[in-house]
N, C-alpha and C. Protein backbone atom coordinates (compact mmCIF):
# COMPACT_ATOMS: atom_id res chain seq x y z
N UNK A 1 151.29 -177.16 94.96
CA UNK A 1 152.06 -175.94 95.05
C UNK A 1 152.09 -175.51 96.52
N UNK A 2 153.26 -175.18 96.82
CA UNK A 2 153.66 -174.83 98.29
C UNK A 2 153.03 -173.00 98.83
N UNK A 3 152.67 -172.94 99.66
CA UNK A 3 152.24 -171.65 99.89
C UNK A 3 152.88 -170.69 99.93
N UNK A 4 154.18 -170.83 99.55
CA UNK A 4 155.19 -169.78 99.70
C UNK A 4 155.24 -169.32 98.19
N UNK A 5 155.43 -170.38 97.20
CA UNK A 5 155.40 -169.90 96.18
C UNK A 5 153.69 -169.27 95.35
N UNK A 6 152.91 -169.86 96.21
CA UNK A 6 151.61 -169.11 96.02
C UNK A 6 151.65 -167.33 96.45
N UNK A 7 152.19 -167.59 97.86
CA UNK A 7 152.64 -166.34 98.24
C UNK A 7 153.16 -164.93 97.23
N UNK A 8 154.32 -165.85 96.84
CA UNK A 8 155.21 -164.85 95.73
C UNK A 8 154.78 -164.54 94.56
N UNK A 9 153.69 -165.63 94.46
CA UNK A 9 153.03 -165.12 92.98
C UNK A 9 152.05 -164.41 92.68
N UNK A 10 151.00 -164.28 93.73
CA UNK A 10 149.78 -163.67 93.96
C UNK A 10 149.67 -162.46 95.22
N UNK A 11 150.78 -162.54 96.41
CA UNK A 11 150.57 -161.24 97.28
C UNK A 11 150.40 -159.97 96.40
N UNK A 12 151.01 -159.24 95.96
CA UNK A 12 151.30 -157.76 95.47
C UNK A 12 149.75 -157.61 95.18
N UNK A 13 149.63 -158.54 94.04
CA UNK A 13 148.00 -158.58 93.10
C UNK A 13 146.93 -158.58 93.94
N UNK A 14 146.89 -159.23 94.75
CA UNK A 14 145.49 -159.98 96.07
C UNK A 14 145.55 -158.76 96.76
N UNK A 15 146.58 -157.88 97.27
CA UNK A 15 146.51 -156.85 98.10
C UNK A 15 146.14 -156.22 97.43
N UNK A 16 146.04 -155.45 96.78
CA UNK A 16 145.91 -154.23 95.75
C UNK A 16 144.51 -154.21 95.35
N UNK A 17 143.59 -155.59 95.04
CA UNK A 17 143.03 -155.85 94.72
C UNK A 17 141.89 -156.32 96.01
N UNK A 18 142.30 -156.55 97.06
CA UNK A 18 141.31 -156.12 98.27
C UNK A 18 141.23 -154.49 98.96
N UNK A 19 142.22 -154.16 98.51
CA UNK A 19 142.86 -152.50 99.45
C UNK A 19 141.38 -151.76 97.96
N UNK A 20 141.87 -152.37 97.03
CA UNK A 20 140.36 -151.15 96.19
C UNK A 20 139.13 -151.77 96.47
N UNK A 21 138.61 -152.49 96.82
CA UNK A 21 137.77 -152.92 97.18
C UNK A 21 136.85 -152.22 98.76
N UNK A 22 138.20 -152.41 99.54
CA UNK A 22 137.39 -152.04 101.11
C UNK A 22 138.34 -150.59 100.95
N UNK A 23 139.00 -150.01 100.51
CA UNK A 23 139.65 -148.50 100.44
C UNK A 23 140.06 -148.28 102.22
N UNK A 24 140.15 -149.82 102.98
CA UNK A 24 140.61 -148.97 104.38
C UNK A 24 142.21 -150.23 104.18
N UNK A 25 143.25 -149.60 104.63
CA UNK A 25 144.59 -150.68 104.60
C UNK A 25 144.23 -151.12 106.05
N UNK A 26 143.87 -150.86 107.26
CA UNK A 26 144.02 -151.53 108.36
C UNK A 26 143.07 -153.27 107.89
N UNK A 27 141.55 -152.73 107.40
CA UNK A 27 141.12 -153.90 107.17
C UNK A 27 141.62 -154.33 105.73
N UNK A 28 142.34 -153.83 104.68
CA UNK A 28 143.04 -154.52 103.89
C UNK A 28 144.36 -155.39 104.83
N UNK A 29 144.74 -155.21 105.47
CA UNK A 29 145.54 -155.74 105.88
C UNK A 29 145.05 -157.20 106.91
N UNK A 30 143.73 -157.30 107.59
CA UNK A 30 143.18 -158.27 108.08
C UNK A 30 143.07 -159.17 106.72
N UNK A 31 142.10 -158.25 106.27
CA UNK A 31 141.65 -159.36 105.14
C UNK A 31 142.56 -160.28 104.32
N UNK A 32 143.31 -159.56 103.66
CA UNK A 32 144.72 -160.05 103.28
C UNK A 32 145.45 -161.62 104.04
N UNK A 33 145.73 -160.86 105.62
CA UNK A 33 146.20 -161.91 105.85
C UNK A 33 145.07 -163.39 106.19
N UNK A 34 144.36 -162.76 106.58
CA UNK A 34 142.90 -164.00 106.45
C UNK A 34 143.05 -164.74 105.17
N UNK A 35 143.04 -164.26 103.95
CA UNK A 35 142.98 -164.62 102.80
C UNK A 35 143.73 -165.77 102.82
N UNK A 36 145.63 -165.48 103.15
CA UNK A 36 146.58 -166.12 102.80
C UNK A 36 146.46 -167.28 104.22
N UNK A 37 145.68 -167.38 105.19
CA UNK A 37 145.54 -168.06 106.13
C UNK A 37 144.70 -169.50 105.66
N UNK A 38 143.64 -168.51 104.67
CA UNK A 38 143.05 -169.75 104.51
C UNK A 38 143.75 -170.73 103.01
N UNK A 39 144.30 -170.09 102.55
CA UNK A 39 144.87 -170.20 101.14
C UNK A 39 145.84 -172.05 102.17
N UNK A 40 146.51 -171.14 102.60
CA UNK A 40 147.55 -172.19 103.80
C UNK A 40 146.21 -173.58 104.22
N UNK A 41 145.34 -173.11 104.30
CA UNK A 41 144.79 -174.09 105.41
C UNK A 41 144.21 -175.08 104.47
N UNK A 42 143.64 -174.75 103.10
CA UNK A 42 142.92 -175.42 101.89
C UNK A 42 143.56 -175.84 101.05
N UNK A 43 144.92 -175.38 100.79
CA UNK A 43 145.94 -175.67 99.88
C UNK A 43 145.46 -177.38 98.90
N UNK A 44 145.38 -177.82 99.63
CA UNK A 44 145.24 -179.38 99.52
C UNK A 44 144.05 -179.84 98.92
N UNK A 45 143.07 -178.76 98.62
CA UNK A 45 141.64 -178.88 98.29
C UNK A 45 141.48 -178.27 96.82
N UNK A 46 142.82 -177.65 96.28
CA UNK A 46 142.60 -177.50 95.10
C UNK A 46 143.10 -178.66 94.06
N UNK A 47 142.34 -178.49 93.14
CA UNK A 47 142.52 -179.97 92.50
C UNK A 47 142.61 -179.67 91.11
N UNK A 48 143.21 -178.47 90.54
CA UNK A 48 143.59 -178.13 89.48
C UNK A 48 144.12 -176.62 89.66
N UNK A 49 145.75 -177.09 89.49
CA UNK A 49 146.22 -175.79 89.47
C UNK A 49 146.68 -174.39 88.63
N UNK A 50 145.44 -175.34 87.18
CA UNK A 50 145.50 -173.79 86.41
C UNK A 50 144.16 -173.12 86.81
N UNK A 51 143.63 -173.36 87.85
CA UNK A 51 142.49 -172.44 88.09
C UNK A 51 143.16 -171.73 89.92
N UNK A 52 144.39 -171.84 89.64
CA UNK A 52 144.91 -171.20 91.18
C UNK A 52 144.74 -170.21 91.26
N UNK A 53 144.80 -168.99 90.27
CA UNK A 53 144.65 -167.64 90.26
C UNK A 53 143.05 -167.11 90.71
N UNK A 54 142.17 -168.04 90.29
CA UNK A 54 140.58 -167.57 90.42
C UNK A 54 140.21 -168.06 91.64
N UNK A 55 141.04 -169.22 92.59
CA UNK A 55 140.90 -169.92 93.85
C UNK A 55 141.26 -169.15 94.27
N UNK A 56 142.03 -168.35 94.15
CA UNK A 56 142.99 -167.29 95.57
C UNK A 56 142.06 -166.60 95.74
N UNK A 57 141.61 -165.80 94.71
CA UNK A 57 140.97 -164.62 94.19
C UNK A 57 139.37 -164.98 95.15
N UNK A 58 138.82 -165.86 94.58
CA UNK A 58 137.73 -166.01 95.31
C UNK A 58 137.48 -166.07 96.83
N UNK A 59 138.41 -166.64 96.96
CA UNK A 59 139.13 -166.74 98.60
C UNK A 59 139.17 -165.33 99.22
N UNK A 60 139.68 -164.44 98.84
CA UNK A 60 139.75 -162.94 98.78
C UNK A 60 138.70 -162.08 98.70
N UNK A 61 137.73 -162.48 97.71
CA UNK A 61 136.36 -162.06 98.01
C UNK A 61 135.47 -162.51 99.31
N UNK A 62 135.82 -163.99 99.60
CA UNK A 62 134.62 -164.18 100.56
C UNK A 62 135.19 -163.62 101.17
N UNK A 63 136.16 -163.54 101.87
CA UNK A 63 136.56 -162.55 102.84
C UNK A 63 136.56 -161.10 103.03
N UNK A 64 136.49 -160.69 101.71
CA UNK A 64 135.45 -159.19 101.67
C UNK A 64 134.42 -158.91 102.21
N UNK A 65 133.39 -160.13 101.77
CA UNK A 65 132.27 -160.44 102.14
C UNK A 65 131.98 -160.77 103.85
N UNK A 66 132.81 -161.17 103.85
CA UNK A 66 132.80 -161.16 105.27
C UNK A 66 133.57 -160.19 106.18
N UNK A 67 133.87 -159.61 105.92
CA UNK A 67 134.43 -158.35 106.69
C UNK A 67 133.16 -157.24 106.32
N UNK A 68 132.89 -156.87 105.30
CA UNK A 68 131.41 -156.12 105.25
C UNK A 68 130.31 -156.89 106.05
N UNK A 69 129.84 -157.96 106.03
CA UNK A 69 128.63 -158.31 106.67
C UNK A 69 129.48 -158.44 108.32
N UNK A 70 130.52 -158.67 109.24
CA UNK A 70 130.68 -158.55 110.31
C UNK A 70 130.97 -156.88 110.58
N UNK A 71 130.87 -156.04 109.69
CA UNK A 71 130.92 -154.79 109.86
C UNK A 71 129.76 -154.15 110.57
N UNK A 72 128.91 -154.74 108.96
CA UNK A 72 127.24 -154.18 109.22
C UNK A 72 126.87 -154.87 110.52
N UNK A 73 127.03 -155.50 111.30
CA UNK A 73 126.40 -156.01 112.81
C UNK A 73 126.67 -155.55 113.79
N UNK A 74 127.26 -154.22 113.67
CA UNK A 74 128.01 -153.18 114.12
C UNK A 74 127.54 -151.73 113.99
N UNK A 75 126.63 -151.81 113.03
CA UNK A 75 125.70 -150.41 112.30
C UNK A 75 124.91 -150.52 113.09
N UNK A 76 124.84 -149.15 114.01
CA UNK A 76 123.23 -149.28 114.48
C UNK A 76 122.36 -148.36 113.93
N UNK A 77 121.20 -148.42 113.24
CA UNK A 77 120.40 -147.85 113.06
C UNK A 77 119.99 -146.21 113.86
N UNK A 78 120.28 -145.23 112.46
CA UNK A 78 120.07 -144.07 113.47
C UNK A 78 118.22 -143.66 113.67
N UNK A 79 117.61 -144.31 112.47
CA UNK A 79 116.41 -143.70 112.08
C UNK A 79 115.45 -145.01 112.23
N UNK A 80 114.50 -145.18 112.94
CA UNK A 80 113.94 -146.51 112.90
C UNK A 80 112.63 -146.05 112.25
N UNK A 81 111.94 -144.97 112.22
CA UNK A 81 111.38 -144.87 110.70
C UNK A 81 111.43 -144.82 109.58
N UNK A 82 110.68 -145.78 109.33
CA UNK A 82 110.73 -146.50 107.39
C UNK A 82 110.07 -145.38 106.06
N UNK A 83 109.51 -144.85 107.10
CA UNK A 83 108.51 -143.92 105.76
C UNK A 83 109.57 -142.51 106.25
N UNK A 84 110.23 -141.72 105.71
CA UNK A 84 111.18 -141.09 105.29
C UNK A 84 110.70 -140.29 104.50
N UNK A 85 110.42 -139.10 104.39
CA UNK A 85 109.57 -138.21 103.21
C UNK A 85 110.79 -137.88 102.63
N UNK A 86 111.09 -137.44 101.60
CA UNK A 86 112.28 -136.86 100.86
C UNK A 86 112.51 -135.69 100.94
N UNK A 87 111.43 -134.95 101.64
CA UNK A 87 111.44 -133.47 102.09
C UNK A 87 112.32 -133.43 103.15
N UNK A 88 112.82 -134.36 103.63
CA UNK A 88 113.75 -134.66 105.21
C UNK A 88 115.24 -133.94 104.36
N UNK A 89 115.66 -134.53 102.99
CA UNK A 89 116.85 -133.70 102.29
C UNK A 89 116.44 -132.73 101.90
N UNK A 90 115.55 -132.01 101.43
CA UNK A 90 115.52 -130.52 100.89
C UNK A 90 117.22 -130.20 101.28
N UNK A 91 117.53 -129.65 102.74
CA UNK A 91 118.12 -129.06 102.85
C UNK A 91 119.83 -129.59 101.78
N UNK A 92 119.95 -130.45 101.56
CA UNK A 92 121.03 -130.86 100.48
C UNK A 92 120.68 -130.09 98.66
N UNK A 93 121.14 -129.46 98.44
CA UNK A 93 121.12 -128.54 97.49
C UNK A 93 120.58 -129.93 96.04
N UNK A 94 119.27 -129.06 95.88
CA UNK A 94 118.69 -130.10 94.79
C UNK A 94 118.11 -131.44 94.69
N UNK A 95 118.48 -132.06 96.06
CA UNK A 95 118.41 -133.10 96.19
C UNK A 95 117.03 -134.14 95.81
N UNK A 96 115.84 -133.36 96.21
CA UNK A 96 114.42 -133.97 96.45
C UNK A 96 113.94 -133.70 94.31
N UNK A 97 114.55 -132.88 93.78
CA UNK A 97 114.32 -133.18 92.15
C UNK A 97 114.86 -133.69 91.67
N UNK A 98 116.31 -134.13 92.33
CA UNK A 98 117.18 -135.23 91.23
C UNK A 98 116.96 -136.14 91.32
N UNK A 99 116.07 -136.79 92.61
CA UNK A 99 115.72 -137.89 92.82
C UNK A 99 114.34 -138.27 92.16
N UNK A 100 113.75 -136.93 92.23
CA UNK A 100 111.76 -137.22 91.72
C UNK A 100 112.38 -137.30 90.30
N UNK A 101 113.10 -136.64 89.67
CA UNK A 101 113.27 -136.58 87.92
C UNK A 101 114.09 -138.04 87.33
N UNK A 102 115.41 -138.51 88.04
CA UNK A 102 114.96 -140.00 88.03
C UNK A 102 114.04 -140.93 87.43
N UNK A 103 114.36 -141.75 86.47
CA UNK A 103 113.92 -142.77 85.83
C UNK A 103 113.33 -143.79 86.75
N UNK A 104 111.59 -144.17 86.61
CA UNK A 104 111.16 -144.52 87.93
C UNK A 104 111.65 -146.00 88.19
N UNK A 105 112.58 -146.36 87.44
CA UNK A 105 113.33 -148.07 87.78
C UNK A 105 114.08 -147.64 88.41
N UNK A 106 115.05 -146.52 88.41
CA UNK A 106 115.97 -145.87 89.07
C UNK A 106 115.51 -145.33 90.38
N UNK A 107 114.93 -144.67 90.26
CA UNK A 107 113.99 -143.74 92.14
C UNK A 107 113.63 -144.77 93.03
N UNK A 108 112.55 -145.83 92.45
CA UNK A 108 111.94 -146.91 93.14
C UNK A 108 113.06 -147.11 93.84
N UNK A 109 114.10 -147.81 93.55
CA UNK A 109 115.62 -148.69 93.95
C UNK A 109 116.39 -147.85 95.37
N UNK A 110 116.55 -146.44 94.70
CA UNK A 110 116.99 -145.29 95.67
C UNK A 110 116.02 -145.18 96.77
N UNK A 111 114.77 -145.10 96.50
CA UNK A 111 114.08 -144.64 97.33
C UNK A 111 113.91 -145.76 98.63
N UNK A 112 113.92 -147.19 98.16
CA UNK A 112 113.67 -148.54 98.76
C UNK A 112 115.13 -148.13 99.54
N UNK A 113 116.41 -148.09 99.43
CA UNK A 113 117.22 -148.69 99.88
C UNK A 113 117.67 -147.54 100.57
N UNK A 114 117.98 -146.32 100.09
CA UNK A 114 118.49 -144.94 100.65
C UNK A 114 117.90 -144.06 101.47
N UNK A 115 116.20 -144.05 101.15
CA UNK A 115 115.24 -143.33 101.62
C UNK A 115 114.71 -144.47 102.61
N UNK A 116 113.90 -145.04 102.84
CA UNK A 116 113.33 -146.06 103.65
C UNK A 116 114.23 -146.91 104.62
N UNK A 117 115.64 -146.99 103.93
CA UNK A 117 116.46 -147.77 104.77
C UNK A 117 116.41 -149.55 104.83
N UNK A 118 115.78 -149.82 103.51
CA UNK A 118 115.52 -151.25 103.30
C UNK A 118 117.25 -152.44 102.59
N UNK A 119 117.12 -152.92 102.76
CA UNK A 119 118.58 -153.96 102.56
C UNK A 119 118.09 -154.18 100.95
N UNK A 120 119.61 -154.94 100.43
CA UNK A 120 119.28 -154.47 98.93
C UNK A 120 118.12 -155.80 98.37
N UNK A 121 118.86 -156.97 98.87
CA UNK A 121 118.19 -157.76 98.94
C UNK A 121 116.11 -158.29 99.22
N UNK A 122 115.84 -157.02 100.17
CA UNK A 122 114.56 -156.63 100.47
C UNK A 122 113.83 -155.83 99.48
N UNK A 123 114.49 -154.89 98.91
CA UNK A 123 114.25 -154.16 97.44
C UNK A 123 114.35 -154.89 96.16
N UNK A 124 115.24 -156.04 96.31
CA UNK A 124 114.91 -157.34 95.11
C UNK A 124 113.49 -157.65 95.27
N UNK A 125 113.30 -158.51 96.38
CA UNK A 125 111.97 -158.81 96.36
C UNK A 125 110.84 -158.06 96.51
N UNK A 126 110.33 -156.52 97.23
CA UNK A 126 109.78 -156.12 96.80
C UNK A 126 109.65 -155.50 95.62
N UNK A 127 110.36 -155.65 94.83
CA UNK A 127 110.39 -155.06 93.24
C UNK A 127 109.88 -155.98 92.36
N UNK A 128 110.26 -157.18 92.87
CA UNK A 128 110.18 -158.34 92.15
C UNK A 128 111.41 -158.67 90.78
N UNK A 129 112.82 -158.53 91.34
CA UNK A 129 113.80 -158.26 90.64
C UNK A 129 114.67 -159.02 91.07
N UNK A 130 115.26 -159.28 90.18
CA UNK A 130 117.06 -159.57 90.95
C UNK A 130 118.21 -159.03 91.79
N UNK A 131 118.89 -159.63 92.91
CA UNK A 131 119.61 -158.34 93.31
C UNK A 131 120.82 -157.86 92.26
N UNK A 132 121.28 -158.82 91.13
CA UNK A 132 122.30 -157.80 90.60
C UNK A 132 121.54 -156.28 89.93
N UNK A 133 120.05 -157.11 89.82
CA UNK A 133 119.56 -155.85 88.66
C UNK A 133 119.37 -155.06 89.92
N UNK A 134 119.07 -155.10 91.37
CA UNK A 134 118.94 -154.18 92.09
C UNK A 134 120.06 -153.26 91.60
N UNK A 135 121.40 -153.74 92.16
CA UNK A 135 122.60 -153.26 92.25
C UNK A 135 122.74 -152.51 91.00
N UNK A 136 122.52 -153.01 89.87
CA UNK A 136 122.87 -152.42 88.61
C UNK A 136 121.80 -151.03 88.91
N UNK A 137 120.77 -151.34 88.98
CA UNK A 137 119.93 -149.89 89.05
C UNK A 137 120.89 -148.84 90.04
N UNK A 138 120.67 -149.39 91.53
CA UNK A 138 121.76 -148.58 92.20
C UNK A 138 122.91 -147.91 91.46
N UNK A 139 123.84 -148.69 90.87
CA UNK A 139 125.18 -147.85 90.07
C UNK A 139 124.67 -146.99 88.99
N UNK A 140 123.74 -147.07 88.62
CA UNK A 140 123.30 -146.00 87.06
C UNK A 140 122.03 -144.95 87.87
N UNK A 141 121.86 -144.89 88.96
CA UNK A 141 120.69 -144.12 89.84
C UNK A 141 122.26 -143.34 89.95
N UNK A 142 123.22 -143.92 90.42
CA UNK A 142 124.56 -142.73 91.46
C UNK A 142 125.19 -141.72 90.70
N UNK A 143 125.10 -142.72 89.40
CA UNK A 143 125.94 -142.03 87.67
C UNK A 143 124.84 -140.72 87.92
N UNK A 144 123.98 -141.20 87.33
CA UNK A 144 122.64 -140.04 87.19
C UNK A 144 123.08 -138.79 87.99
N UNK A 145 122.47 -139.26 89.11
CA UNK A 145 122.64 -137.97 90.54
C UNK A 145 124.00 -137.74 90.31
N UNK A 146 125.13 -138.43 90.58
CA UNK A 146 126.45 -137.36 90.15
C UNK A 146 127.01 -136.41 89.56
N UNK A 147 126.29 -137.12 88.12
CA UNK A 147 126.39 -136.31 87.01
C UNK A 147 124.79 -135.14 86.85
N UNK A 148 124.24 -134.91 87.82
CA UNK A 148 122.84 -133.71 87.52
C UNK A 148 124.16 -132.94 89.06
N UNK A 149 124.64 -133.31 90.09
CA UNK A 149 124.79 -132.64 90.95
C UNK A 149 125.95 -131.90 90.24
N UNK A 150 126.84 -132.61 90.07
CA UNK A 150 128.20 -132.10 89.15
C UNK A 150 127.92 -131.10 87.99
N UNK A 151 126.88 -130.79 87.24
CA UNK A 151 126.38 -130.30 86.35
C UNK A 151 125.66 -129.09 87.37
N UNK A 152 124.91 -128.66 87.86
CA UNK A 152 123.82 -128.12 88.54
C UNK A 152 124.42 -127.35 89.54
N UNK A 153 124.70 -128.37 90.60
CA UNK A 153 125.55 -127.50 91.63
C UNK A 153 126.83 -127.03 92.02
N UNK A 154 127.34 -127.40 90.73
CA UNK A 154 128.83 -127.57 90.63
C UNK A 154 129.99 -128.15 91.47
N UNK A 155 129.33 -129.63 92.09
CA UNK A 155 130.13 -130.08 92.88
C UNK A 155 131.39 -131.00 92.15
N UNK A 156 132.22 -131.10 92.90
CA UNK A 156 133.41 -131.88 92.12
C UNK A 156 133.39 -133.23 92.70
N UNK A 157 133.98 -133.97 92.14
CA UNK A 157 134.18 -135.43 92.75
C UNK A 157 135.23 -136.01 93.12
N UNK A 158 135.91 -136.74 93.98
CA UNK A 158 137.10 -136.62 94.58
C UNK A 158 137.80 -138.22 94.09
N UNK A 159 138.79 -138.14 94.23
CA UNK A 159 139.32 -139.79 93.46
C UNK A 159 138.39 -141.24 93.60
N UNK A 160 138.09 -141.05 94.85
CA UNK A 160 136.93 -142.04 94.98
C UNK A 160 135.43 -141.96 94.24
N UNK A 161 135.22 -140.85 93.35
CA UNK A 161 133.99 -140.61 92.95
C UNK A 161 133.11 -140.20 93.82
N UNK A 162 133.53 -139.04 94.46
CA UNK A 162 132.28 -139.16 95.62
C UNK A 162 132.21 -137.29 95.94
N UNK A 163 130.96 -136.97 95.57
CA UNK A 163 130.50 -135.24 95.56
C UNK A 163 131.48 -134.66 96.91
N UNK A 164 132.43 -133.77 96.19
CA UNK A 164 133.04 -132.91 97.38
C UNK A 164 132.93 -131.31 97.26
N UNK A 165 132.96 -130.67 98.37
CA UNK A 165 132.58 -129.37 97.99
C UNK A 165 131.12 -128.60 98.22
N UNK A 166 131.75 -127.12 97.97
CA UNK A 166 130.25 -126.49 98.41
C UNK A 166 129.36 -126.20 96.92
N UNK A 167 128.08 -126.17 97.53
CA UNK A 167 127.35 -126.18 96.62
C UNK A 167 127.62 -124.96 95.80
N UNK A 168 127.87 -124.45 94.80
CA UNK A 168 127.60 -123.39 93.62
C UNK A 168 126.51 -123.64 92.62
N UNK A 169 125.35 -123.07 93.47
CA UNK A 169 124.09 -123.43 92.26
C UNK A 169 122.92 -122.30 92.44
N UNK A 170 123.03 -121.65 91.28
CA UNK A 170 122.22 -120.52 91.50
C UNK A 170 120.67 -120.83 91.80
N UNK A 171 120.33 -122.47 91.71
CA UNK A 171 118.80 -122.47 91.91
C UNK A 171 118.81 -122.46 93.60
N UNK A 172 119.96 -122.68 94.22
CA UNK A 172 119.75 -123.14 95.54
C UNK A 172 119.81 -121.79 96.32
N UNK A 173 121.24 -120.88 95.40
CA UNK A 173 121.27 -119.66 96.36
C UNK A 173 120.29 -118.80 96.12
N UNK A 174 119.14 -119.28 95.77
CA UNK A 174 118.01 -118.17 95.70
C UNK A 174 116.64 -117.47 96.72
């Protein structure tokens, strides 16, 4: 199959589908065309073309993957202390009980990766876990806290899922 008609069959989908992923279009738009660069350059390496849709696709991820990890080499560290008391958020409305009340598979995970500043991968192994189960803890630790902040302080959440707004919480304005 010629790359043009790969093109026509999979652009709209592959974009849409990296643009939710990284939520920025400038680097949706690198990635993208990276994608279809390499799509062009490997063409010849696929060797069954009812699995073309999951070849593109994957193609599309590593390149996610690699636009996040050449990102992060770019992060510089604001805090180079590891021990982080949680008393450092007090000032975030509620913050230091939604985290202590937390399910301790849940806190451990937060605390390793958010509080300490450890990689997720480093919180696998000191846990002695897997990183999806890291990750999975991570997504049901965020549910949690969203849903106690959203409840509590009455914050709202914005299309991306993400606490917007001022705090309204009578334990805080006290």
């Amino acid at each position: 199959m010629e790359t043009q008609e790969i093109w026509d069959r999979f652009n709209n989908e592959v974009y849409f589908f990296i643009l939710k992923k990284v939520n920025d279009k400038t680097a949706t738009s690198d990635i993208f065309q990276n994608t279809f660069l390499k799509v062009h350059k490997n063409r010849s390496q696929l060797q069954d073309e009812t699995k073309l849709r999951a070849w593109v696709f994957q193609i599309a991820r590593n390149e996610i993957a690699n636009h996040f990890n050449k990102e992060s080499l770019y992060v510089t560290k604001t805090h180079t202390d590891t021990d982080i008391p949680l008393q450092n958020y007090q000032h975030i409305c509620c913050f230091d009980k939604f985290i202590t009340n937390l399910p301790k598979i849940y806190r451990e995970v937060i605390e390793l990766v958010y509080i300490q500043g450890k990689k997720q991968h480093e919180a696998a192994e000191i846990l002695d876990i897997s990183l999806v189960n890291v990750k999975a803890r991570i997504r049901r630790a965020k549910d949690i806290l969203k849903k106690n902040f959203n409840e509590c302080c009455k914050y709202e959440l914005d299309k991306n899922g993400r606490l917007t707004g001022e705090s309204n919480c009578a334990v805080c304005q006290d």
